[in-house]
Structures are given as C-alpha cells and as structure tokens.
N, C-alpha and C. Protein backbone atom coordinates (compact mmCIF):
# COMPACT_ATOMS: atom_id res chain seq x y z
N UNK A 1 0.85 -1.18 0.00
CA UNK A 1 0.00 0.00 0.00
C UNK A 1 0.89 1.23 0.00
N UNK A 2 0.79 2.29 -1.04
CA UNK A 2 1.87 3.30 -1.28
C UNK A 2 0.92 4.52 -0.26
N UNK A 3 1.82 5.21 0.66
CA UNK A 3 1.60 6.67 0.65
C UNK A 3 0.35 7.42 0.18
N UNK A 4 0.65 7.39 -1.10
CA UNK A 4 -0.22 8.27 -2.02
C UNK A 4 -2.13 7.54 -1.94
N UNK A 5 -2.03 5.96 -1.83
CA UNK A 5 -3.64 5.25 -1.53
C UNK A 5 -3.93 5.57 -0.11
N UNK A 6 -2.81 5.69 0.73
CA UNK A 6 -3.19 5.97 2.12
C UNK A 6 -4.23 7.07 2.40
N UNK A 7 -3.29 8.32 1.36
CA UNK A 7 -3.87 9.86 1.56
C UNK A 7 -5.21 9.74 1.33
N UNK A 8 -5.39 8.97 0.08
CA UNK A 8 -7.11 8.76 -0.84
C UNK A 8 -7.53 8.57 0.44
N UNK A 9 -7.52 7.41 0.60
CA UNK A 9 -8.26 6.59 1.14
C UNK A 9 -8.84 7.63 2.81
N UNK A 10 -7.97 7.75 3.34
CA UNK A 10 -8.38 8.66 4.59
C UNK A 10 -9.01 10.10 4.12
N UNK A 11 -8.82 10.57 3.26
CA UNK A 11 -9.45 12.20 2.67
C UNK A 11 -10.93 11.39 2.37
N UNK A 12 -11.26 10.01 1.68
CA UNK A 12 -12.77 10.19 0.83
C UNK A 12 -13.19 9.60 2.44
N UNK A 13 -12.86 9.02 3.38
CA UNK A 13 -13.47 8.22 4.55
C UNK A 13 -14.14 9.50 5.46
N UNK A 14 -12.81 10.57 5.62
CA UNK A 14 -13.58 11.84 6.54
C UNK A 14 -14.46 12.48 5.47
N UNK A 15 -14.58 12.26 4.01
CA UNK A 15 -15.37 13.30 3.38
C UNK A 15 -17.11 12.15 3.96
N UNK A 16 -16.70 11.33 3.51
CA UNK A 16 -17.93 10.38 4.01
C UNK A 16 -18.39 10.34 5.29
N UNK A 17 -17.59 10.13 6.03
CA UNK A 17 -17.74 10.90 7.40
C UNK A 17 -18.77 12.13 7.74
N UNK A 18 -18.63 13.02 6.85
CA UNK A 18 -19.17 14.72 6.76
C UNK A 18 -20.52 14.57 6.01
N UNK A 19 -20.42 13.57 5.03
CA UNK A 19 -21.58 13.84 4.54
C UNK A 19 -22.98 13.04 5.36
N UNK A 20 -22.44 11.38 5.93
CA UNK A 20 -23.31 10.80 6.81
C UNK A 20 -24.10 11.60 7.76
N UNK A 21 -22.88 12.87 8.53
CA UNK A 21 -23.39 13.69 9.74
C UNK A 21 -24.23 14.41 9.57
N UNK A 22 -23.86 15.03 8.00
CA UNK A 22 -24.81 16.01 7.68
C UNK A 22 -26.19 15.43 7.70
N UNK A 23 -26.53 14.30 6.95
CA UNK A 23 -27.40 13.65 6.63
C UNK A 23 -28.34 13.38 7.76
N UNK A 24 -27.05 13.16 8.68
CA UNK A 24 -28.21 12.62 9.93
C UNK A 24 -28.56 13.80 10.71
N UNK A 25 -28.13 15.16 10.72
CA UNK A 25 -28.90 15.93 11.20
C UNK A 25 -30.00 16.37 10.78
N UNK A 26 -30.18 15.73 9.87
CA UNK A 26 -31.49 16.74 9.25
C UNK A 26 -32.56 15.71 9.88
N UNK A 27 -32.13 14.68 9.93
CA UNK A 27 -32.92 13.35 11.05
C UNK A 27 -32.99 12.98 12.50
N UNK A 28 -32.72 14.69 13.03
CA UNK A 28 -32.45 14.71 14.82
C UNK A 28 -33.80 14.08 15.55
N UNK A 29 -35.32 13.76 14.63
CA UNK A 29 -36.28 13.37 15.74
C UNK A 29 -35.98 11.67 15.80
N UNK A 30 -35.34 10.85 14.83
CA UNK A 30 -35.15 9.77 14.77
C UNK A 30 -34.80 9.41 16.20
N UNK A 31 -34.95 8.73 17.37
CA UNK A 31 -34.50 8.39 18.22
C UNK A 31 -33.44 7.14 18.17
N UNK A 32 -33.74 6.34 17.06
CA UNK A 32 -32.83 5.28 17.05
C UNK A 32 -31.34 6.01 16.49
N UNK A 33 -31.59 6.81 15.36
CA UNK A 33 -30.12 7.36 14.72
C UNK A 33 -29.71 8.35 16.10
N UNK A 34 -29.76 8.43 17.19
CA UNK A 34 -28.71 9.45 17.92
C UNK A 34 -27.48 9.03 18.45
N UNK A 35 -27.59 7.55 18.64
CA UNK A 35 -26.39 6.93 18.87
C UNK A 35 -25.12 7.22 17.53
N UNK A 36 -25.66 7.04 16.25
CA UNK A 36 -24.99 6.94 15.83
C UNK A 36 -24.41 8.38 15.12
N UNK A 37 -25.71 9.19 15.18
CA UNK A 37 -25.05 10.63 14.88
C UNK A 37 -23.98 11.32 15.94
N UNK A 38 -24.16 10.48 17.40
CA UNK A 38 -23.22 10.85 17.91
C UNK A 38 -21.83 11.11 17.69
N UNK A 39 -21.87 9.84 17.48
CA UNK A 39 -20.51 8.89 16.67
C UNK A 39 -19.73 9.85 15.30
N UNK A 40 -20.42 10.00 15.16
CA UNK A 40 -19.98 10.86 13.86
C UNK A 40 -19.86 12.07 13.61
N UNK A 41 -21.04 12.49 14.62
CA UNK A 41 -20.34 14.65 15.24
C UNK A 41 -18.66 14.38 15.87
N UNK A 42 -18.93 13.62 16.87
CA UNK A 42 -17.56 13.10 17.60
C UNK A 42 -16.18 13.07 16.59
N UNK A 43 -16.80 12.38 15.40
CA UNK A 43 -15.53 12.30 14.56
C UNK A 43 -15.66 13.34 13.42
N UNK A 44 -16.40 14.21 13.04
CA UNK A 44 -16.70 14.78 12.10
C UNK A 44 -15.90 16.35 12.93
N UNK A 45 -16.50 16.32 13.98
CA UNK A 45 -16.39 18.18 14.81
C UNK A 45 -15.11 18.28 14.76
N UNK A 46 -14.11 17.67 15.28
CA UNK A 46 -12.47 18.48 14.90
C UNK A 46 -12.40 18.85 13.94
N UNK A 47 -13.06 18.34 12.83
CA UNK A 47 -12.63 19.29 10.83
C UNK A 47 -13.78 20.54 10.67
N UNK A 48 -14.95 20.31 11.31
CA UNK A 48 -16.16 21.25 11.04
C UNK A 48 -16.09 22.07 12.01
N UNK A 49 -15.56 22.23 13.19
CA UNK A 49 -15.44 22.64 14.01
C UNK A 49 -15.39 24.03 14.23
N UNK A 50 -13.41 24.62 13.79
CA UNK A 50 -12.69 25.80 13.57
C UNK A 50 -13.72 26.38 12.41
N UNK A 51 -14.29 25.66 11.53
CA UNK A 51 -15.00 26.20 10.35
C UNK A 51 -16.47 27.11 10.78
N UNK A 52 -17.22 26.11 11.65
CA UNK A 52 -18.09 26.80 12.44
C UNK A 52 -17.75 27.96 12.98
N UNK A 53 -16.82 28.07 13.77
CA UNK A 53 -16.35 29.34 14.31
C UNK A 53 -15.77 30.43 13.65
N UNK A 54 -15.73 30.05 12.51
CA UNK A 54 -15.31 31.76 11.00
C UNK A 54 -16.30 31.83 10.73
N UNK A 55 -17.05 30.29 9.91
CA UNK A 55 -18.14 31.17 8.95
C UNK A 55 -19.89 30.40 9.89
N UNK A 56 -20.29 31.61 10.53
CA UNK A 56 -21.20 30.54 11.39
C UNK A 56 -22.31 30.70 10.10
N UNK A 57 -23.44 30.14 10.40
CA UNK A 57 -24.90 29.85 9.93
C UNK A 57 -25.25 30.93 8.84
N UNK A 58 -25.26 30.63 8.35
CA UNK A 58 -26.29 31.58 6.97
C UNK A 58 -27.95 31.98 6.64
N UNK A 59 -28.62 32.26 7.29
CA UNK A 59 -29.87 32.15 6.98
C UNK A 59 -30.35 31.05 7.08
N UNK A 60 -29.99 30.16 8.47
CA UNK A 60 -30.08 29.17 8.82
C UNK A 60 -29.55 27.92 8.57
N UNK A 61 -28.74 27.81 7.47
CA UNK A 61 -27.53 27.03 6.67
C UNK A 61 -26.58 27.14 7.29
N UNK A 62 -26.10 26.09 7.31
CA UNK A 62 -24.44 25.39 7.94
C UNK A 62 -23.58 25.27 6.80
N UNK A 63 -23.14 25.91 6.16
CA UNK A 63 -22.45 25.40 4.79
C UNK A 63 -20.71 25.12 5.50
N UNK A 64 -20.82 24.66 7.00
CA UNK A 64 -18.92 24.16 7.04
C UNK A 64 -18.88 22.91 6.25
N UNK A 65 -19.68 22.12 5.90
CA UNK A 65 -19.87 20.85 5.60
C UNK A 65 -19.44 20.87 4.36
N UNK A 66 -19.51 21.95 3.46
CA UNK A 66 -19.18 22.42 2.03
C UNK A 66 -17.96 22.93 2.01
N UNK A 67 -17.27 23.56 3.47
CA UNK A 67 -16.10 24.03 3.34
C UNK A 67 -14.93 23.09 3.37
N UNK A 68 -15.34 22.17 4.64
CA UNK A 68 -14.62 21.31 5.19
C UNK A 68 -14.09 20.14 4.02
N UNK A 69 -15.38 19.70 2.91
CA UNK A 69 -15.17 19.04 1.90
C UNK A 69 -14.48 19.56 1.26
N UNK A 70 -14.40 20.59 0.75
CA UNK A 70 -13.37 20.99 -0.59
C UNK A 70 -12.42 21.44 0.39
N UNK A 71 -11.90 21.58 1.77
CA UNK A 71 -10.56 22.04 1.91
C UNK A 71 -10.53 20.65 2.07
N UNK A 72 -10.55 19.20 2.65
CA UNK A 72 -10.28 18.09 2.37
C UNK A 72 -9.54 17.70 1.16
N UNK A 73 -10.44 18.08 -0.27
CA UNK A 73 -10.27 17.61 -1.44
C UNK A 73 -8.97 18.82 -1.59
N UNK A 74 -8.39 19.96 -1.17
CA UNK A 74 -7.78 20.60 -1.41
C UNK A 74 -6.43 20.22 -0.74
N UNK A 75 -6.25 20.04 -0.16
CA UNK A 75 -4.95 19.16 1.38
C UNK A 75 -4.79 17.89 0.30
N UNK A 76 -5.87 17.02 -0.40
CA UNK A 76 -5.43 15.77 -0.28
C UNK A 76 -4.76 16.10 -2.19
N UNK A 77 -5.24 17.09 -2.52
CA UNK A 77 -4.92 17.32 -3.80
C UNK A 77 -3.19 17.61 -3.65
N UNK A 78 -3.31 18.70 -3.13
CA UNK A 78 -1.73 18.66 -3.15
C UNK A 78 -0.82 18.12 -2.38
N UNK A 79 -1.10 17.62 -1.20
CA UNK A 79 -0.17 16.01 -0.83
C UNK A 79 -0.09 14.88 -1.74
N UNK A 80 -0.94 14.76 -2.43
CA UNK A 80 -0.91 13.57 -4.25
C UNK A 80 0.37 14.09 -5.23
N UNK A 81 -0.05 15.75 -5.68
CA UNK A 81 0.39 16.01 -5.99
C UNK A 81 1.90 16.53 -5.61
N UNK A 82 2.26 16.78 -4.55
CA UNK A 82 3.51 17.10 -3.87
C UNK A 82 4.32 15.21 -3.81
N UNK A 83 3.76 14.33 -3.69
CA UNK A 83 4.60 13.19 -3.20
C UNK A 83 4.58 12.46 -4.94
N UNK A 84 3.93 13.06 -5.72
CA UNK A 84 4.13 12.40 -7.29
C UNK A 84 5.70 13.34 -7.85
N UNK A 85 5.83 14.41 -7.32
CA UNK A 85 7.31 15.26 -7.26
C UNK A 85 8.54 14.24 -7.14
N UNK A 86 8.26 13.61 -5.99
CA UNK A 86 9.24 12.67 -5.34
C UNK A 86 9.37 11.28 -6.25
C-alpha cells in the first residue's frame, strides 16, 4: 500500500464521514439514529469545528460541511500532488 492510496483513502473516509453527519442531522427526531449521529459529530467536529467558528450559519444554513469538503479535497490534492514530485 503506497503513501499516495493511504492519503485517498483517509481524505474520501472523513469526506464520508461529513456527509453521513450532515445527513443525519437533518434526522435529529429519529431516536434510534442518535447513537450513531453521535458517533460521527464526535468524529466529524475536529474538521467542522474551527469552520463553524469563522463562517457561522447563513440564513439558517451550515455550509462548514461544504467548506470542510473541498478544503479536504484541497490538502489531499496537493499532498498527491507534492509526493508524485518525489
């Protein structure tokens, strides 16, 4: 397993990560999903987190979830691209 599948692989898992959470908030009366939205604010909030705190709510929109994804895809772009240098 090279480096470069590692990076993939952990950048699309937290992007999946972000999008599950999102998903499941919009499903906060579900009582059975809170266990697991837990689980996933828990692992999702260190990346959405700092983001919340620049750009808060929009007219009731959370768009860190949009930020957090493309600076993901942006980090993992040029660590690909920085270790294809080498």
């Amino acid at each position: 397993m090279s480096i470069s599948y590692l990076i993939s692989v952990v950048a699309e898992l937290a992007i999946l990560a972000i999008i599950i959470s999102s998903i499941l908030s919009w499903l906060t009366g579900v009582t059975a999903l809170q266990p697991v939205a837990r689980f996933f604010n828990t692992i999702t909030d260190p990346l959405i987190g700092p983001i919340r705190r620049i750009l808060p709510p929009i007219g009731g929109l959370d768009f860190s979830p949009i930020v957090a994804v493309f600076l993901i895809w942006v980090v993992e772009n040029v660590l690909l691209v920085l270790l294809a240098g080498h």
